[in-house]
N, C-alpha and C. Protein backbone atom coordinates (compact mmCIF):
# COMPACT_ATOMS: atom_id res chain seq x y z
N UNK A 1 125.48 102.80 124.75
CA UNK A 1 126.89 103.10 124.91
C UNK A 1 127.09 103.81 126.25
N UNK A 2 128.24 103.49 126.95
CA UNK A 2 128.24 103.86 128.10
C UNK A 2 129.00 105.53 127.90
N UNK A 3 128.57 106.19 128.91
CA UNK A 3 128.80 107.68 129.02
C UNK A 3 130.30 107.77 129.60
N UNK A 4 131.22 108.64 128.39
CA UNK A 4 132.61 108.93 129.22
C UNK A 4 132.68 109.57 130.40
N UNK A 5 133.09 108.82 131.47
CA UNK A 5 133.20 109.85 132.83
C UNK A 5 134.91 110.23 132.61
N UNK A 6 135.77 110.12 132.83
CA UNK A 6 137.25 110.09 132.71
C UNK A 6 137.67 109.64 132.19
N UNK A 7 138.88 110.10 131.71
CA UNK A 7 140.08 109.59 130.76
C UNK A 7 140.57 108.55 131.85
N UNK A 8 140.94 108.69 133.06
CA UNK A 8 141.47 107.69 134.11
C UNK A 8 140.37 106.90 134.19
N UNK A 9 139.05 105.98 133.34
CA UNK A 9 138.41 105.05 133.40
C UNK A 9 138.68 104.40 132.81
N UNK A 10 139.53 103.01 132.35
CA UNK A 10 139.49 101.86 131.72
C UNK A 10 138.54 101.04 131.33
N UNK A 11 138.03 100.84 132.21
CA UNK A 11 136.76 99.63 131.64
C UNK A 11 135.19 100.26 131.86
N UNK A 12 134.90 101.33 130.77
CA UNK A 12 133.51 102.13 131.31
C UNK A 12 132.48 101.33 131.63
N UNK A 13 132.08 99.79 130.49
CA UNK A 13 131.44 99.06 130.99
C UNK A 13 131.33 98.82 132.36
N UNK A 14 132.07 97.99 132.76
CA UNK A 14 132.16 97.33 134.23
C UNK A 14 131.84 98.46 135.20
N UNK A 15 132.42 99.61 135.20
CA UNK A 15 132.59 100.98 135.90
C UNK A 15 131.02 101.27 136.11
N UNK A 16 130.44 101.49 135.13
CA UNK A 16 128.78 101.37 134.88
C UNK A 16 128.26 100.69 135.76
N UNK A 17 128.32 98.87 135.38
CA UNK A 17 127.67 98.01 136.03
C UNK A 17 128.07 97.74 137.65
N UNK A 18 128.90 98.38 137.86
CA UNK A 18 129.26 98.90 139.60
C UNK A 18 128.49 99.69 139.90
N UNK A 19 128.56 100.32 139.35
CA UNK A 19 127.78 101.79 139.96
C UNK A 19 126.38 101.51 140.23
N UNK A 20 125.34 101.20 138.95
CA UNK A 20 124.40 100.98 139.36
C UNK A 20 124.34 99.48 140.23
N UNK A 21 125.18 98.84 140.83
CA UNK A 21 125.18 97.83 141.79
C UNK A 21 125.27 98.90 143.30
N UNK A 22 125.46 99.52 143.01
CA UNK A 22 125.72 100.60 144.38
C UNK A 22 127.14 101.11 144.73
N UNK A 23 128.05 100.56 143.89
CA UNK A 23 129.00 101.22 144.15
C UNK A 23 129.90 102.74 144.40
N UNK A 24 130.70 103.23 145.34
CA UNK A 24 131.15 104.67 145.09
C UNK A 24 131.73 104.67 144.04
N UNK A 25 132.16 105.85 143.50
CA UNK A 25 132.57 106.07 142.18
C UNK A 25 134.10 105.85 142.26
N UNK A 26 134.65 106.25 143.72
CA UNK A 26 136.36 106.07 143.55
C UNK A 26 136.26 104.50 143.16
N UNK A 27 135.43 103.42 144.30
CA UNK A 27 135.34 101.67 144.03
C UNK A 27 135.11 101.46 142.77
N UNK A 28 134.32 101.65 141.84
CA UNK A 28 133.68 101.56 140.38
C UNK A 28 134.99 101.98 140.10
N UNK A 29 135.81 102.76 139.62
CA UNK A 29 136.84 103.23 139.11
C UNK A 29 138.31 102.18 139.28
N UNK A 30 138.39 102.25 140.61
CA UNK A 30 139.95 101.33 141.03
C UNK A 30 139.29 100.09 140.31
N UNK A 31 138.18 99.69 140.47
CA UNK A 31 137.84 97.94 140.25
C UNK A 31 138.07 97.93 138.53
N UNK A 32 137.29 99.03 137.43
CA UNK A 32 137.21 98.94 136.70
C UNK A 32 138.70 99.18 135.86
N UNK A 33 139.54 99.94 136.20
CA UNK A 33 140.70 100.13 135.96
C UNK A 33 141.46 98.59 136.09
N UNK A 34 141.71 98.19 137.42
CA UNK A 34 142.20 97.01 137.83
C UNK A 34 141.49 95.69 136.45
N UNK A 35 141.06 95.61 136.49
CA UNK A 35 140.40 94.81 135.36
C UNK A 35 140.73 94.99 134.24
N UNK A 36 140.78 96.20 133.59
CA UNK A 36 141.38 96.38 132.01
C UNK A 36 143.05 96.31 131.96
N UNK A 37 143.69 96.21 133.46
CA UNK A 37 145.05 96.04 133.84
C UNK A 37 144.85 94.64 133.38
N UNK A 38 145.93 94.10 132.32
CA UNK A 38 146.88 92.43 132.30
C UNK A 38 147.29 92.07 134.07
N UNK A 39 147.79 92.85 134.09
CA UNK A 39 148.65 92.85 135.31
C UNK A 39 147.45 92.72 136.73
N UNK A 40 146.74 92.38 136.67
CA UNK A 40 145.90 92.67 138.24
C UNK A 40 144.86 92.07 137.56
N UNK A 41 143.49 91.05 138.73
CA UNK A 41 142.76 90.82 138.32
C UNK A 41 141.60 90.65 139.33
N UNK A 42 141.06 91.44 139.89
CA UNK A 42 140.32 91.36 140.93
C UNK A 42 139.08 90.67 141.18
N UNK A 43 138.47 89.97 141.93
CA UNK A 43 137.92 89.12 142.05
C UNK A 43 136.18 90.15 142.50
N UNK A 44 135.22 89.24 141.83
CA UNK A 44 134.01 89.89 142.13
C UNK A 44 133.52 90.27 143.11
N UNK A 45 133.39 88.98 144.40
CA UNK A 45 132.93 88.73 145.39
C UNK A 45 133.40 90.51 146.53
N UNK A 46 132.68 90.93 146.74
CA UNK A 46 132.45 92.08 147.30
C UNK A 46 132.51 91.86 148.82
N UNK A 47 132.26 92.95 149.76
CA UNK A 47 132.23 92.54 151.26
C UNK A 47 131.08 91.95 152.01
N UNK A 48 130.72 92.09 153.01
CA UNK A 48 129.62 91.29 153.96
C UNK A 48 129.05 91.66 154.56
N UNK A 49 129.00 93.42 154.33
CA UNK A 49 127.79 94.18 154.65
C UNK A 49 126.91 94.15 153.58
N UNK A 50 125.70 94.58 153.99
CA UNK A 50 124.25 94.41 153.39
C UNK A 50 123.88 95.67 152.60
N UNK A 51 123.49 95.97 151.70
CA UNK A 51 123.60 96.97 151.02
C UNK A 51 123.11 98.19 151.49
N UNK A 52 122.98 99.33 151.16
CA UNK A 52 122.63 100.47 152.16
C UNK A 52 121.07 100.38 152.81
N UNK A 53 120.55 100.17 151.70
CA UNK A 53 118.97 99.70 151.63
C UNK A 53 118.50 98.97 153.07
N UNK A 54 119.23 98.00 153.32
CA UNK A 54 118.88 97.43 154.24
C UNK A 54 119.07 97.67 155.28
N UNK A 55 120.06 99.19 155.79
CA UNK A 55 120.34 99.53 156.50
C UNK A 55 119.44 100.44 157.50
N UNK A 56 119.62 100.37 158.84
CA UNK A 56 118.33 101.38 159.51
C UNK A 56 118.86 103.21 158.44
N UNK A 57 118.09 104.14 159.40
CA UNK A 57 118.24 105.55 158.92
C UNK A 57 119.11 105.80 160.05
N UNK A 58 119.30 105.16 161.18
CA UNK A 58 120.20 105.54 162.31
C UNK A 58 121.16 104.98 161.90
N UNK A 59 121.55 103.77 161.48
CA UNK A 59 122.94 103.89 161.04
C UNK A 59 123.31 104.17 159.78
N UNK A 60 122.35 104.10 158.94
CA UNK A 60 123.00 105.37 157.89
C UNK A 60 124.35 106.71 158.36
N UNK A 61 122.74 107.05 159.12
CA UNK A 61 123.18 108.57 159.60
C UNK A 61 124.54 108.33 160.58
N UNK A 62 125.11 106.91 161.17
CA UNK A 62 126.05 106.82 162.03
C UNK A 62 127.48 106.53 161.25
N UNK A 63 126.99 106.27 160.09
CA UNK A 63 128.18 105.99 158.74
C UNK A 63 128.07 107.28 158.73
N UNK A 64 127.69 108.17 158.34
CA UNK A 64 127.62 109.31 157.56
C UNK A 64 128.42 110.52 158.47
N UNK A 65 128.11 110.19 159.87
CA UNK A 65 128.33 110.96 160.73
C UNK A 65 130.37 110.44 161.15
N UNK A 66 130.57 109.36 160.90
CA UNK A 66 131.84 108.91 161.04
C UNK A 66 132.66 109.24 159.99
N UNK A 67 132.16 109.41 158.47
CA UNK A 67 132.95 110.11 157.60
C UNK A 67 132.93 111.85 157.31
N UNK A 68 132.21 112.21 158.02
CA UNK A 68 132.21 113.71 157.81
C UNK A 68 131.47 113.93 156.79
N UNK A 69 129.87 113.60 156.42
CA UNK A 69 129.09 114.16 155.56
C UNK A 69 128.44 114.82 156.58
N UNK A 70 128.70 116.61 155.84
CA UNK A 70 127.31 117.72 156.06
C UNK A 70 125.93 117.63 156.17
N UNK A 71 125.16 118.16 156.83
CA UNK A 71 123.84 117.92 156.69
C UNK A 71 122.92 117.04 156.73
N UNK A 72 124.07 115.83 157.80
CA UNK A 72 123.16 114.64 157.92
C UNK A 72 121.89 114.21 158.68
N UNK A 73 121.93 115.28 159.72
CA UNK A 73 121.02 115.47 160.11
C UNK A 73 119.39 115.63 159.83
N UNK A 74 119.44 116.21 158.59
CA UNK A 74 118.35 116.63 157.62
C UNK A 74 117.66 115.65 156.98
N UNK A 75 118.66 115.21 156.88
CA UNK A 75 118.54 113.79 155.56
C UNK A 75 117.77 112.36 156.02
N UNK A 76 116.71 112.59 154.56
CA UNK A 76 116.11 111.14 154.57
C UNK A 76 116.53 109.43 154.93
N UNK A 77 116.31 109.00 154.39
CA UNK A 77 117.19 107.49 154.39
C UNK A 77 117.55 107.31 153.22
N UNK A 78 117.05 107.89 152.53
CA UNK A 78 117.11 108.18 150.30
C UNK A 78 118.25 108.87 150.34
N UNK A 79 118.42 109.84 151.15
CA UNK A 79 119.30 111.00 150.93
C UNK A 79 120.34 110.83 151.50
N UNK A 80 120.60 110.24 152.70
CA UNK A 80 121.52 109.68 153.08
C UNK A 80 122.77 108.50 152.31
N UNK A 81 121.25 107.45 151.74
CA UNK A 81 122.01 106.62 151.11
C UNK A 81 123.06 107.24 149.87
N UNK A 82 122.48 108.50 149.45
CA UNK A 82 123.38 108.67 147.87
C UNK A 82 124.44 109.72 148.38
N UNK A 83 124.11 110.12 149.86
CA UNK A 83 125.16 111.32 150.05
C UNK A 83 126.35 109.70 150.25
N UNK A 84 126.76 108.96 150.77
CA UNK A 84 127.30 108.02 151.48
C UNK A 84 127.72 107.27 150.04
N UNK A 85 127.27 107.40 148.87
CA UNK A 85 127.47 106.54 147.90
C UNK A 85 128.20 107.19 146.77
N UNK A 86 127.76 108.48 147.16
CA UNK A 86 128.68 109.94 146.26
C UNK A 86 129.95 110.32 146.94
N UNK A 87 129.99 110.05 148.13
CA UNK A 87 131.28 110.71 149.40
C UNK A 87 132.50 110.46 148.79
């Protein structure tokens, strides 16, 4: 059974199976909401960047550094990826 995160979650399933796809939690949320909406029906197909994984540690750190995460400097390529996936 999937774990209640919010009352503003509609579809915890799907919300779940985002997340561990790599999704941020606001994306997992709007997508999973949008979906248990009649009214809206959003389509799977995602964007055309490559998942973080595949990304160098320099541009990690150049995402990270363009949204204003703390302490990026410090940070692994592990650590980077979940600060950037938590933001």
């Amino acid at each position: 059974m999937a774990k209640k995160h919010a009352p503003s979650i509609k579809d915890e399933d799907t919300y779940e199976a985002l997340r561990a796809q790599g999704a941020s939690k606001e994306k997992a949320a709007r997508i999973a909401n949008a979906q248990a909406s009649e009214d809206q029906s959003p389509s799977q197909k995602g964007g055309k960047a490559p998942p973080y994984e595949e990304w160098t540690r320099d541009a990690l750190y150049a995402r990270a550094k363009e949204i204003g995460i703390d302490g990026r400097s410090g940070m692994t390529k592990d650590e980077l990826i979940e600060a950037l996936r938590t933001h």
